[in-house]
C-alpha atoms as a PDB file:
ATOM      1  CA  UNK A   1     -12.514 -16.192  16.276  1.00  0.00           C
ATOM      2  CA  UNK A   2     -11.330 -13.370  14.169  1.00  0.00           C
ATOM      3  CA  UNK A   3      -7.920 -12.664  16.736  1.00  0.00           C
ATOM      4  CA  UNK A   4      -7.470 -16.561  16.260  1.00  0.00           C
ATOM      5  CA  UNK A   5      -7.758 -16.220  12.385  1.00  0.00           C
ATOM      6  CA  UNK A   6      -5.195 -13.167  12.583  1.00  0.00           C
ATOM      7  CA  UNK A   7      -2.914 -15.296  14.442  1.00  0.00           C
ATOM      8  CA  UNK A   8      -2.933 -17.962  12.098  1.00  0.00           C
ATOM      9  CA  UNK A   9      -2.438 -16.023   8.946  1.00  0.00           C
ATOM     10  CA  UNK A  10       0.926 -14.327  10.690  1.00  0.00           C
ATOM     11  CA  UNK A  11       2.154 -17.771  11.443  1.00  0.00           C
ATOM     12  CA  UNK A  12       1.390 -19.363   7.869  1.00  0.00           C
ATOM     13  CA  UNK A  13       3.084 -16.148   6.987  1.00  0.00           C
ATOM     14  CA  UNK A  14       6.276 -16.259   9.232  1.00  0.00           C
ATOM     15  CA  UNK A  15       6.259 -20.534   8.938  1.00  0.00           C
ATOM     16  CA  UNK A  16       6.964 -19.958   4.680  1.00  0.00           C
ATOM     17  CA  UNK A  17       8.994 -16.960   5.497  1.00  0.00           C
ATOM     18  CA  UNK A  18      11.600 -19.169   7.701  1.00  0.00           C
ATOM     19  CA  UNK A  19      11.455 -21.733   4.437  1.00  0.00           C
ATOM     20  CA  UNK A  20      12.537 -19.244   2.134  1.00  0.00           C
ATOM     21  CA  UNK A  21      14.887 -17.818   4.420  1.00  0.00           C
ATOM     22  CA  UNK A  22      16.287 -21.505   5.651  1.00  0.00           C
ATOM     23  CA  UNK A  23      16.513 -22.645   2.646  1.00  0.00           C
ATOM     24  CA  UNK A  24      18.586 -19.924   1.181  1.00  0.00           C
ATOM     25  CA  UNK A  25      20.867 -20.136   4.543  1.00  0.00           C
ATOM     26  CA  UNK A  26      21.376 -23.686   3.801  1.00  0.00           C
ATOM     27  CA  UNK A  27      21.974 -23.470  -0.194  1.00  0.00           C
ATOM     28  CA  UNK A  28      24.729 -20.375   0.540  1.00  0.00           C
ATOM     29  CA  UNK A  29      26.143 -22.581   3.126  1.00  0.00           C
ATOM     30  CA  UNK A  30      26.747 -25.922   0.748  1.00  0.00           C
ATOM     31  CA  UNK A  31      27.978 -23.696  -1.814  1.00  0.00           C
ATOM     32  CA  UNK A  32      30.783 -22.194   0.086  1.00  0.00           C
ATOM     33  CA  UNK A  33      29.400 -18.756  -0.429  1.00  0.00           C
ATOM     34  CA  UNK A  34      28.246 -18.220   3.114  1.00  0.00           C
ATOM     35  CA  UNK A  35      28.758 -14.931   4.182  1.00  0.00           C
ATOM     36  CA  UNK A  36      31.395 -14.460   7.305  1.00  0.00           C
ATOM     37  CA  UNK A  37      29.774 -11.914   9.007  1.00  0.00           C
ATOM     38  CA  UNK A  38      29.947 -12.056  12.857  1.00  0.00           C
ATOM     39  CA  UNK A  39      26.947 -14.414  13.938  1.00  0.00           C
ATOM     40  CA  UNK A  40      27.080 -13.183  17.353  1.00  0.00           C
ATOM     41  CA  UNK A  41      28.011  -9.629  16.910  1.00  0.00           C
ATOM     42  CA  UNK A  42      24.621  -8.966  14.753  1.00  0.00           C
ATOM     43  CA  UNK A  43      22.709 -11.237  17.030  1.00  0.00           C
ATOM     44  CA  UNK A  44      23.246  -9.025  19.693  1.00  0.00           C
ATOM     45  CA  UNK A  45      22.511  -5.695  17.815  1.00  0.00           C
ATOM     46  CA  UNK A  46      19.214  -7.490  16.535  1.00  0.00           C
ATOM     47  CA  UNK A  47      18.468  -8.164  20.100  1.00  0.00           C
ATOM     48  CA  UNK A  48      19.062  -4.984  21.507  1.00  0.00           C
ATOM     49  CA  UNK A  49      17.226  -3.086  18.487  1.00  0.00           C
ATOM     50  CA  UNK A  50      14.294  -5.556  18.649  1.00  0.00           C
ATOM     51  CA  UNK A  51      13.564  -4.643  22.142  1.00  0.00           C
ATOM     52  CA  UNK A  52      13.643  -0.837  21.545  1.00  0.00           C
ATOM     53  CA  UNK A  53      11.519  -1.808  18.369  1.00  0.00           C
ATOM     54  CA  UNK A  54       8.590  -3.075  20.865  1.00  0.00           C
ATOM     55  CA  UNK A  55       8.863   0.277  22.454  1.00  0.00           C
ATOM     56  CA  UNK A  56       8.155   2.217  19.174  1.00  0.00           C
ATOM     57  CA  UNK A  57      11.625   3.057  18.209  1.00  0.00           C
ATOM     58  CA  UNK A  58      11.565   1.537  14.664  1.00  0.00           C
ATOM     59  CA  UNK A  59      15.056  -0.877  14.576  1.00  0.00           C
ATOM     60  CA  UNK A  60      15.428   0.291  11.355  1.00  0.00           C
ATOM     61  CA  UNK A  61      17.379   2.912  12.208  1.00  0.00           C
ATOM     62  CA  UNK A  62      19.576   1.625  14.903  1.00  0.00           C
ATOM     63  CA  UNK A  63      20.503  -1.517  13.343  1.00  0.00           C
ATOM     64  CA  UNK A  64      22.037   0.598  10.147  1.00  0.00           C
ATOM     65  CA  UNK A  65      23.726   3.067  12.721  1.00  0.00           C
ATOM     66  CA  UNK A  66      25.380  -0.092  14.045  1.00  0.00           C
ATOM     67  CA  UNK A  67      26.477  -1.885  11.301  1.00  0.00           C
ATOM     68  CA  UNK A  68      28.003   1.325   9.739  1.00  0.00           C
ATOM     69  CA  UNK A  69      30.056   1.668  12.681  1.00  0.00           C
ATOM     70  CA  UNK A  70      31.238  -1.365  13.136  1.00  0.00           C
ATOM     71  CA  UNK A  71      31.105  -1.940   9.130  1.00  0.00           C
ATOM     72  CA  UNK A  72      29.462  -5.193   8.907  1.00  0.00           C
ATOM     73  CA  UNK A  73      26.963  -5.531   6.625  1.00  0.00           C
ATOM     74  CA  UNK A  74      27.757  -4.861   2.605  1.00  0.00           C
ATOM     75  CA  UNK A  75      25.382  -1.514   1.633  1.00  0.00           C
ATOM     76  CA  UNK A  76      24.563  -3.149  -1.173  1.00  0.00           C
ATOM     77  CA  UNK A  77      22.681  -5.870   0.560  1.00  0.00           C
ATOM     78  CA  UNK A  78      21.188  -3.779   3.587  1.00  0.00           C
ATOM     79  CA  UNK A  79      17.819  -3.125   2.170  1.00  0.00           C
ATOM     80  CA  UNK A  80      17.113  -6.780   1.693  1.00  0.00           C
ATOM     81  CA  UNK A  81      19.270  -7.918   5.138  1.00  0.00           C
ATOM     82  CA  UNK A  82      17.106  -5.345   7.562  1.00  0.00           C
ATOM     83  CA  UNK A  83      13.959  -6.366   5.510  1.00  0.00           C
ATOM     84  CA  UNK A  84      14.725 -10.293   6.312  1.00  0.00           C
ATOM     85  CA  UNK A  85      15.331  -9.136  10.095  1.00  0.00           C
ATOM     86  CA  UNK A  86      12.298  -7.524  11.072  1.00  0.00           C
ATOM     87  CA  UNK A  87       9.667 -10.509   9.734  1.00  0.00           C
ATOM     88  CA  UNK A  88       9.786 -12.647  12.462  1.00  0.00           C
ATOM     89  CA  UNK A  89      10.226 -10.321  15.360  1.00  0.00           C
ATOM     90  CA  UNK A  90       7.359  -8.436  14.077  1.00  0.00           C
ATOM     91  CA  UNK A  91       5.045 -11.629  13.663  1.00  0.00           C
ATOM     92  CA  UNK A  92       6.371 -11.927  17.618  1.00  0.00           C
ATOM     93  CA  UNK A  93       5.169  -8.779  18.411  1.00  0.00           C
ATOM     94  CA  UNK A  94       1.857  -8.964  16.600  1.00  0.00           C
ATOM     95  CA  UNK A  95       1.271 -12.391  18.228  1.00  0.00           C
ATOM     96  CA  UNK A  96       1.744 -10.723  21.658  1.00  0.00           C
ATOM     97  CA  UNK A  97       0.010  -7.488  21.286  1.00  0.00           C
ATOM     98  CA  UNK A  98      -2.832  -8.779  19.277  1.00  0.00           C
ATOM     99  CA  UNK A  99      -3.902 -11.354  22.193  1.00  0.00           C
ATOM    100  CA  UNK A 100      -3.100  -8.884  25.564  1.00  0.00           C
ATOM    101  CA  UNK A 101      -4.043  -5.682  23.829  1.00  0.00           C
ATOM    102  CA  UNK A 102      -8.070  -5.444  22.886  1.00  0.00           C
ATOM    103  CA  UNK A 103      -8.324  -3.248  19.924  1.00  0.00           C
ATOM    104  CA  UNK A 104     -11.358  -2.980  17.957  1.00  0.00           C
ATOM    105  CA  UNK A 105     -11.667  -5.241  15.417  1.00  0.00           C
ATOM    106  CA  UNK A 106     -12.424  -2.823  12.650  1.00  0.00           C
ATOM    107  CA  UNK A 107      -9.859  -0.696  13.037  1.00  0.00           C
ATOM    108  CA  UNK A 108      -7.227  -3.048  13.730  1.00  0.00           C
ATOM    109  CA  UNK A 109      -7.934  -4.931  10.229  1.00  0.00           C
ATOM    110  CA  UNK A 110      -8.802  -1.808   8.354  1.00  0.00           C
ATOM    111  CA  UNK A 111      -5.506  -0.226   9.590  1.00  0.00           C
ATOM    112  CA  UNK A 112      -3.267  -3.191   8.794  1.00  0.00           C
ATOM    113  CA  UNK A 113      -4.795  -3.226   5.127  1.00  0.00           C
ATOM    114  CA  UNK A 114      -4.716   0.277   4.855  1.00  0.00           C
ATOM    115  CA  UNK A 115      -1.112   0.066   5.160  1.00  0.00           C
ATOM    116  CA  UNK A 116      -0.428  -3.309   3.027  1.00  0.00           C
ATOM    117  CA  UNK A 117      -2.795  -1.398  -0.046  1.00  0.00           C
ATOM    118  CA  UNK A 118      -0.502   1.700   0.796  1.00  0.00           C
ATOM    119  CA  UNK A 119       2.713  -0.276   0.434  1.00  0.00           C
ATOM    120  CA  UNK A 120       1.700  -2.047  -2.929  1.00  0.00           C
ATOM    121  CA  UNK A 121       0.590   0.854  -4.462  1.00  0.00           C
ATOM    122  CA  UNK A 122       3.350   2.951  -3.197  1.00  0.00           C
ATOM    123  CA  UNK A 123       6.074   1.125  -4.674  1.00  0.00           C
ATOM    124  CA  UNK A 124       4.880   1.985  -8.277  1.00  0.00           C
ATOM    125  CA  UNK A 125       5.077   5.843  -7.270  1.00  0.00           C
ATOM    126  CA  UNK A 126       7.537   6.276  -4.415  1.00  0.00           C
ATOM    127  CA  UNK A 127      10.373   6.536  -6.781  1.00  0.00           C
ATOM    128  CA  UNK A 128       9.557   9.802  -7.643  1.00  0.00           C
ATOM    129  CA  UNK A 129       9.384  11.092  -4.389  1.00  0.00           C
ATOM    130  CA  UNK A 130      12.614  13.288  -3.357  1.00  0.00           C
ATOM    131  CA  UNK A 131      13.758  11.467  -0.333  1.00  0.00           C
ATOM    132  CA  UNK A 132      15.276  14.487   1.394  1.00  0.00           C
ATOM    133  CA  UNK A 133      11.887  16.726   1.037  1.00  0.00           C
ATOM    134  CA  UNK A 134       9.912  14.033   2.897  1.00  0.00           C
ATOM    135  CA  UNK A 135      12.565  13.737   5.190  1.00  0.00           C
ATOM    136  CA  UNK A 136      13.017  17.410   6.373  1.00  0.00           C
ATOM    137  CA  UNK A 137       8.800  17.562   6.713  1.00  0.00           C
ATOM    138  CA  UNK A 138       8.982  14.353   8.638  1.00  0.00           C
ATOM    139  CA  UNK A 139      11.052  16.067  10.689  1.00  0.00           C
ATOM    140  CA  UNK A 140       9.393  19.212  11.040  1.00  0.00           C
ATOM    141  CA  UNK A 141       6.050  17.732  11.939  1.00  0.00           C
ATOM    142  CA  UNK A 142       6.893  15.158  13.935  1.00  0.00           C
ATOM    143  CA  UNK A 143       8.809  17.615  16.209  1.00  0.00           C
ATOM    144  CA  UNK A 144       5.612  19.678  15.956  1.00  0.00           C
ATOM    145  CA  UNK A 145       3.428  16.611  17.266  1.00  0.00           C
ATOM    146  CA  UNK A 146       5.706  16.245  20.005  1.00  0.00           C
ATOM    147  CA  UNK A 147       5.262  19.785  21.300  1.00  0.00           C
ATOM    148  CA  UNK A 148       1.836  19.262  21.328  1.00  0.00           C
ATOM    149  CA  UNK A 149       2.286  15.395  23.266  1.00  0.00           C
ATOM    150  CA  UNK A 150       4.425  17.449  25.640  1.00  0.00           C
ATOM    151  CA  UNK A 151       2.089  20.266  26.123  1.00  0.00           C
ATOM    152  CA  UNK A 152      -1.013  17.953  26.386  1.00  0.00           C
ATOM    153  CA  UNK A 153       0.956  15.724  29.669  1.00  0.00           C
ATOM    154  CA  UNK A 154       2.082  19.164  31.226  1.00  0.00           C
ATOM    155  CA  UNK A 155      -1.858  20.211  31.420  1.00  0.00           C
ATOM    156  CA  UNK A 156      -0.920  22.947  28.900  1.00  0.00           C
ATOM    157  CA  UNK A 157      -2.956  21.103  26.315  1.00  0.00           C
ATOM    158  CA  UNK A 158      -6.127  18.855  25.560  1.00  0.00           C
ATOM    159  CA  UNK A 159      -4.782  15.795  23.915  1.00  0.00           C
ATOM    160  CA  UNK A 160      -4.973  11.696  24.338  1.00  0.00           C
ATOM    161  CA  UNK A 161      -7.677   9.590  25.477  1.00  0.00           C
ATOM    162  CA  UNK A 162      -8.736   6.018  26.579  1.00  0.00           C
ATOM    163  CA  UNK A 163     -10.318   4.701  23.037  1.00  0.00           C
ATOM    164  CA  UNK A 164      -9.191   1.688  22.163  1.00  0.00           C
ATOM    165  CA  UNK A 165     -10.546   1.728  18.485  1.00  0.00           C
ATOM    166  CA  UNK A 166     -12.079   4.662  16.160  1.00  0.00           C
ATOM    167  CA  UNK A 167     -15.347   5.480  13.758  1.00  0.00           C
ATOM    168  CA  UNK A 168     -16.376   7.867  11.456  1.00  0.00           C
ATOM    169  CA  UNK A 169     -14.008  10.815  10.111  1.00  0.00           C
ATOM    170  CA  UNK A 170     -11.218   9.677  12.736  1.00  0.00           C
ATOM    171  CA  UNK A 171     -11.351   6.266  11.429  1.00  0.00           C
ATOM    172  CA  UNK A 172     -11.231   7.523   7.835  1.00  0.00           C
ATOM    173  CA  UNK A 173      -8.647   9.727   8.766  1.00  0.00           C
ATOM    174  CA  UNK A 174      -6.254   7.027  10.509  1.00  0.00           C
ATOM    175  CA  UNK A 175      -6.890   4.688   7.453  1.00  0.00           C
ATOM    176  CA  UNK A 176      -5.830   7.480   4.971  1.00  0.00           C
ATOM    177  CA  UNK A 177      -3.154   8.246   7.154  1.00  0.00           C
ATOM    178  CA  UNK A 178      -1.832   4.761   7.424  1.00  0.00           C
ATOM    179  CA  UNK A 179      -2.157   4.357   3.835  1.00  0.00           C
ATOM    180  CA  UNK A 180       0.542   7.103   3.259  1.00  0.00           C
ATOM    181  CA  UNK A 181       2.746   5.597   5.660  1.00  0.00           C
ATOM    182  CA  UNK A 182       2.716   2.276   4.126  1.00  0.00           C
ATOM    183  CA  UNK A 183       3.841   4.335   1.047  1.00  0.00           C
ATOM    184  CA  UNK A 184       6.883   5.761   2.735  1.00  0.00           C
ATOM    185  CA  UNK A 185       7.901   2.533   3.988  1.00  0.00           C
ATOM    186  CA  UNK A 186       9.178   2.515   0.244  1.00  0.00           C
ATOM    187  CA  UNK A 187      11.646   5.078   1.049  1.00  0.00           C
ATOM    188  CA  UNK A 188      12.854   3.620   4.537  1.00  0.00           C
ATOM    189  CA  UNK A 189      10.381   5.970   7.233  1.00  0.00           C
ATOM    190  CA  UNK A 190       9.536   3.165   9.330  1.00  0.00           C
ATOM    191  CA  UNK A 191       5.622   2.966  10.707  1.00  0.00           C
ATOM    192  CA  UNK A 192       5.807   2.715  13.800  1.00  0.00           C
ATOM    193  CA  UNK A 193       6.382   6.394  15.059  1.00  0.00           C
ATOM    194  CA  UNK A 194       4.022   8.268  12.609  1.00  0.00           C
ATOM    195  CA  UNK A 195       1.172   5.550  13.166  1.00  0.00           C
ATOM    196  CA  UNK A 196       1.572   5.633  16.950  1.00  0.00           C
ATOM    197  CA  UNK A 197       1.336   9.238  16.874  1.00  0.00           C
ATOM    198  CA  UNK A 198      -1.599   9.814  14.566  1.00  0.00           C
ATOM    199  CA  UNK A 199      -3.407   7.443  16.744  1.00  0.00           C
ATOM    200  CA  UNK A 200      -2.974   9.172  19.877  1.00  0.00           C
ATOM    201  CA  UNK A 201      -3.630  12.282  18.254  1.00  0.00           C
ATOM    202  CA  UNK A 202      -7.189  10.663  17.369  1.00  0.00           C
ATOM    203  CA  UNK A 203      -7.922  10.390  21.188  1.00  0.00           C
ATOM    204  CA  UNK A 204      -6.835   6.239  21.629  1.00  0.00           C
ATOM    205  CA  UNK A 205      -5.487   4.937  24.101  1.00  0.00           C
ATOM    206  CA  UNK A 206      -1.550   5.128  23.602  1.00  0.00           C
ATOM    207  CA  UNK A 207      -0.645   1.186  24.022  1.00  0.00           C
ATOM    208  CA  UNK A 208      -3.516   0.632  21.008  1.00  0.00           C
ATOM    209  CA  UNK A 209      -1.309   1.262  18.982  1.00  0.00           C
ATOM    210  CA  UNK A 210       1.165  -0.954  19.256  1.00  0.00           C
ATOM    211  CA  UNK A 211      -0.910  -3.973  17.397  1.00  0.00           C
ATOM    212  CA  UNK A 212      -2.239  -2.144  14.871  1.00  0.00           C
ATOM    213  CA  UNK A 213       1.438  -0.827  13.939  1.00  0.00           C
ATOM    214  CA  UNK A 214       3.162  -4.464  14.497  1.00  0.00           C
ATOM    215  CA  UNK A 215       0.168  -6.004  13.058  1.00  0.00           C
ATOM    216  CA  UNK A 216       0.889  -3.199   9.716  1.00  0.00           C
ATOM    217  CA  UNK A 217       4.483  -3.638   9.847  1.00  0.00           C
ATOM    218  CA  UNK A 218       4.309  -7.799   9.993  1.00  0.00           C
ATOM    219  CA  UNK A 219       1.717  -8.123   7.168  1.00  0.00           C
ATOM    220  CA  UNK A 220       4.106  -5.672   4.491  1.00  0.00           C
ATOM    221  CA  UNK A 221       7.656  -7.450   5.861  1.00  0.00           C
ATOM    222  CA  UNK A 222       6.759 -11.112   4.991  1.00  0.00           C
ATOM    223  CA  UNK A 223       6.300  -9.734   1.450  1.00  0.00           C
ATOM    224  CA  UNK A 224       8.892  -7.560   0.768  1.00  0.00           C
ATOM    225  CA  UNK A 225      11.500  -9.631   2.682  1.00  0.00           C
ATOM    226  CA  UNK A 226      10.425 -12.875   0.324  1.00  0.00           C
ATOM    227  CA  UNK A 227      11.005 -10.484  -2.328  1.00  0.00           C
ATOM    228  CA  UNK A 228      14.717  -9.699  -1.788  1.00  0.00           C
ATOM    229  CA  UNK A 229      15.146 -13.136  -0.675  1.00  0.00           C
ATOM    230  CA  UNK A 230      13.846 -14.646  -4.181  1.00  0.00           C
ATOM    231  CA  UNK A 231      16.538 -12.002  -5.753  1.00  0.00           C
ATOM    232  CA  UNK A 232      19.267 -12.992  -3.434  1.00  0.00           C
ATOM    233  CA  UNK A 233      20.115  -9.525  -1.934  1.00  0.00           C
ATOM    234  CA  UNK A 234      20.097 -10.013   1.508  1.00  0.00           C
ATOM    235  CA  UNK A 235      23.482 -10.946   3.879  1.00  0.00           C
ATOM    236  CA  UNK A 236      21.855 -14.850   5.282  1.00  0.00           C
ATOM    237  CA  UNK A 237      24.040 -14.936   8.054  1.00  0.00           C
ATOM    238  CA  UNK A 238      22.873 -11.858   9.429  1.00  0.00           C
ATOM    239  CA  UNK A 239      19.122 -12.244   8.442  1.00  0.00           C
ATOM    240  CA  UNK A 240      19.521 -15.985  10.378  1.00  0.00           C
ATOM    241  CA  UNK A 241      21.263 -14.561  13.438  1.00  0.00           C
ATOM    242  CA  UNK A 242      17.802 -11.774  14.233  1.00  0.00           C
ATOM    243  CA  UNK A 243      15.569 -14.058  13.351  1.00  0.00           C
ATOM    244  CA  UNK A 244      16.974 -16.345  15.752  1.00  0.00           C
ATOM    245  CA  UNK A 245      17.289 -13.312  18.562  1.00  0.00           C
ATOM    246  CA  UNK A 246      15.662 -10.844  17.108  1.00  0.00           C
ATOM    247  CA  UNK A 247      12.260 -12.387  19.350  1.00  0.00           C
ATOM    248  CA  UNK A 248      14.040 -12.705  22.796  1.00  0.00           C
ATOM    249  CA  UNK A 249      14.536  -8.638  23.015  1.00  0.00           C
ATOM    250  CA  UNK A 250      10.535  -8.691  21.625  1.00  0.00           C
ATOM    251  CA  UNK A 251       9.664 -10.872  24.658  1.00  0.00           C
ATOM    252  CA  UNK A 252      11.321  -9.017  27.230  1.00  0.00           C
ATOM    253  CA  UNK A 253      10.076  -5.752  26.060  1.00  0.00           C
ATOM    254  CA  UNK A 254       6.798  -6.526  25.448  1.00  0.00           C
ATOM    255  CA  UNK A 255       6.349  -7.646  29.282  1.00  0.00           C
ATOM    256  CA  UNK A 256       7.806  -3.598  29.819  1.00  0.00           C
ATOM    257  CA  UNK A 257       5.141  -1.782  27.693  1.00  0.00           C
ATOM    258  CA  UNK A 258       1.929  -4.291  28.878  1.00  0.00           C
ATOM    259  CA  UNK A 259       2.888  -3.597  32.898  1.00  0.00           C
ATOM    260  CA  UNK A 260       3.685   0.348  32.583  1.00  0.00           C
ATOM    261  CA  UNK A 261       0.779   2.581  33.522  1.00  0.00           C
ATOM    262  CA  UNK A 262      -1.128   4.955  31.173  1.00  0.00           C
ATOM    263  CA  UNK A 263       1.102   8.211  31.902  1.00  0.00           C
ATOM    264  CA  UNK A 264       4.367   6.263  31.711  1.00  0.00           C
ATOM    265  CA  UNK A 265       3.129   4.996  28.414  1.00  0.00           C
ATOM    266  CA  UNK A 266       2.258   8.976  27.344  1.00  0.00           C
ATOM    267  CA  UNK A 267       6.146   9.954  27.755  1.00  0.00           C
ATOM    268  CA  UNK A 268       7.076   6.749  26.259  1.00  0.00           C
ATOM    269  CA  UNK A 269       5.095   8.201  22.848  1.00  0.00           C
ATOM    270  CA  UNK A 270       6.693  11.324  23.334  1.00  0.00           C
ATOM    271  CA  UNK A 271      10.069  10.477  23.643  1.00  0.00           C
ATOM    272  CA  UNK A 272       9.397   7.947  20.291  1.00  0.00           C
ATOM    273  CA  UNK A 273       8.520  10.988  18.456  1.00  0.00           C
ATOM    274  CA  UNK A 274      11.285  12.908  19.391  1.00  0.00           C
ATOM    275  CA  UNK A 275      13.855  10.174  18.623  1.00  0.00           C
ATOM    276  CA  UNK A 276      11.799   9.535  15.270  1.00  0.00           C
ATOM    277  CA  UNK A 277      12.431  13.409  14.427  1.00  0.00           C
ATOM    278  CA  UNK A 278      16.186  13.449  14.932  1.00  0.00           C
ATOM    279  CA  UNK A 279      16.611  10.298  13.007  1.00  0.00           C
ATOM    280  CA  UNK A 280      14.953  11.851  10.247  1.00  0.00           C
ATOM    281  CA  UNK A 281      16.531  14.754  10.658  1.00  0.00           C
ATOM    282  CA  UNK A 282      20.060  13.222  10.629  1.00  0.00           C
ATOM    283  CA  UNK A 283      19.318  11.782   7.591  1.00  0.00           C
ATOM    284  CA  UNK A 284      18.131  14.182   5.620  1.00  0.00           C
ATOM    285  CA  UNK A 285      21.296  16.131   7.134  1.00  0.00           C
ATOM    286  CA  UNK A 286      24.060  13.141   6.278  1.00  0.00           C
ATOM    287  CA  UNK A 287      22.817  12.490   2.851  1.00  0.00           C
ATOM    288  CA  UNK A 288      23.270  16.259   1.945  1.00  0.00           C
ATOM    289  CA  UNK A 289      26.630  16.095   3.637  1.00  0.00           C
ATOM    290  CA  UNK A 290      27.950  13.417   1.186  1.00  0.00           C
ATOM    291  CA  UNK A 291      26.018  15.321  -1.826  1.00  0.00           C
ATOM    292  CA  UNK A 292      28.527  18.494  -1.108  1.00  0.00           C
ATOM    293  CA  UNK A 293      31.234  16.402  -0.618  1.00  0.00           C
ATOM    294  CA  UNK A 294      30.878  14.446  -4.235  1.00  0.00           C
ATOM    295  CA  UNK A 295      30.068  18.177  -5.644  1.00  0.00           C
ATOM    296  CA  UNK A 296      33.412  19.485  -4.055  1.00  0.00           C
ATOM    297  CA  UNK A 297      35.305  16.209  -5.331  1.00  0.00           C
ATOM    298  CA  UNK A 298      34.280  16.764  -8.889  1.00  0.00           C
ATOM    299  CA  UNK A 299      36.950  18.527 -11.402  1.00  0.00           C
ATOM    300  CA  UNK A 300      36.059  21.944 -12.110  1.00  0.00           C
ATOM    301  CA  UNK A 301      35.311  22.868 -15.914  1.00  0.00           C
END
């Protein structure tokens, strides 16, 4: 009854999303103001990112690598436009993983409102965060987890197990620690990694996580996507084009993690970290590159 109720608020969720979102499309498109970005082109990215998304490797980051390259999407509107993209392939996900993945009730709820409560609150506070500092330590730790990941499937270290929900200190822990990465979702440190990690840290089982992070991630995306859809910052066409797509590489990947076996699914976490830990690492490392460079371009006194 209560996986039935969960499923039902995530489609009442994504069903007034794809109003908003429709109905925006469609008022754009009367107006003649319609953005002419490639339908297809983004589709395809959305796909493709979508399906690594499933595995853990937030799209986040490899939709914006793509549409810098291939300079598609205004930076002015990206916030709001990968925001819009992720709603409904996330409510996919969480629809999946929620029915063929049996998490403890508990922990799966507490988790997913740990991370909504860590969102809201966050976005009061997160301005005054410096971006760069939480990126290096990202880094740093992350890569510091993965040693340990590494170490723990080499037989060089005691680490995973089979749980597939927590109690006690490690649930407090996990719901603390999923509060705090609700609040970096504010600065653009997708969920997925650090939650996945800090959850088979806590001795669950490694494909646990997966609803409890697509069931965090789909809960805070309806909102803040309506948000930048009510203020019109968001690029429609592209937003229209995942949503559309965005599912099919969800599908196909999902039907990946549910059939691999429990080791398979250990170096899957491991390589997730370790791509999570570059990207924040190349980050931190680009934006500092374009701080020198507007230093160096500034007139001398």
């Amino acid at each position: 009854m209560l996986m039935l109720s969960l499923r039902l608020v995530f489609i009442a969720g994504a069903l007034v999303y794809l109003y908003l979102l429709l109905t925006a499309w469609h008022r754009r498109w009367r107006s003649g103001t319609l953005e002419s970005t490639p339908f297809w082109k983004v589709a395809a990215i959305g796909g493709c990112a979508n399906f690594l998304d499933t595995l853990g490797v937030g799209s986040f980051a490899v939709k914006t690598a793509c549409y810098k390259h291939f300079n598609i999407i205004d930076d002015r509107v990206l916030p709001g436009t990968l925001n819009g993209q992720c709603v409904l392939p996330t409510v996919v996900q969480s629809l999946i993983f929620i029915g063929v993945v049996k998490v403890d009730p508990t922990t799966l709820i507490g988790m997913m409102v740990s991370a909504a409560l860590g969102a809201a609150v966050g976005a009061r506070y997160v301005s005054s965060f410096d971006r760069q500092t939480v990126r290096i330590l990202m880094a740093v730790s992350l890569l510091v987890v993965a040693g340990l990941i590494f170490a723990g499937l080499l037989g060089l270290f005691p680490l995973g197990g089979e749980a597939m929900g927590l109690a006690g200190a490690k649930l407090v822990t996990a719901l603390v620690g999923n509060f705090l990465f609700g609040v970096l979702m504010n600065l653009g440190i997708g969920l997925f990694a650090p939650c996945m990690t800090l959850l088979y840290l806590l001795g669950m089982h490694p494909i646990a996580a997966f609803p409890i992070m697509m069931g965090s991630t789909a809960v805070l995306s309806i909102f803040s996507a309506g948000t930048f859809i009510q203020r019109g910052a968001f690029d429609a066409q592209a937003v229209v084009a995942v949503a559309l797509f965005g599912p099919i590489g969800v599908v196909l990947a999902a039907y990946l993690v549910t059939t691999m076996d429990l080791g398979m699914l250990k170096w899957l976490v491991g390589g997730v970290v370790i791509y999570t830990a570059w990207s924040m690492y190349a980050a931190w490392r680009d934006e500092r590159r374009q701080g020198e460079a507007t230093l160096r371009a500034q007139p001398s006194l």
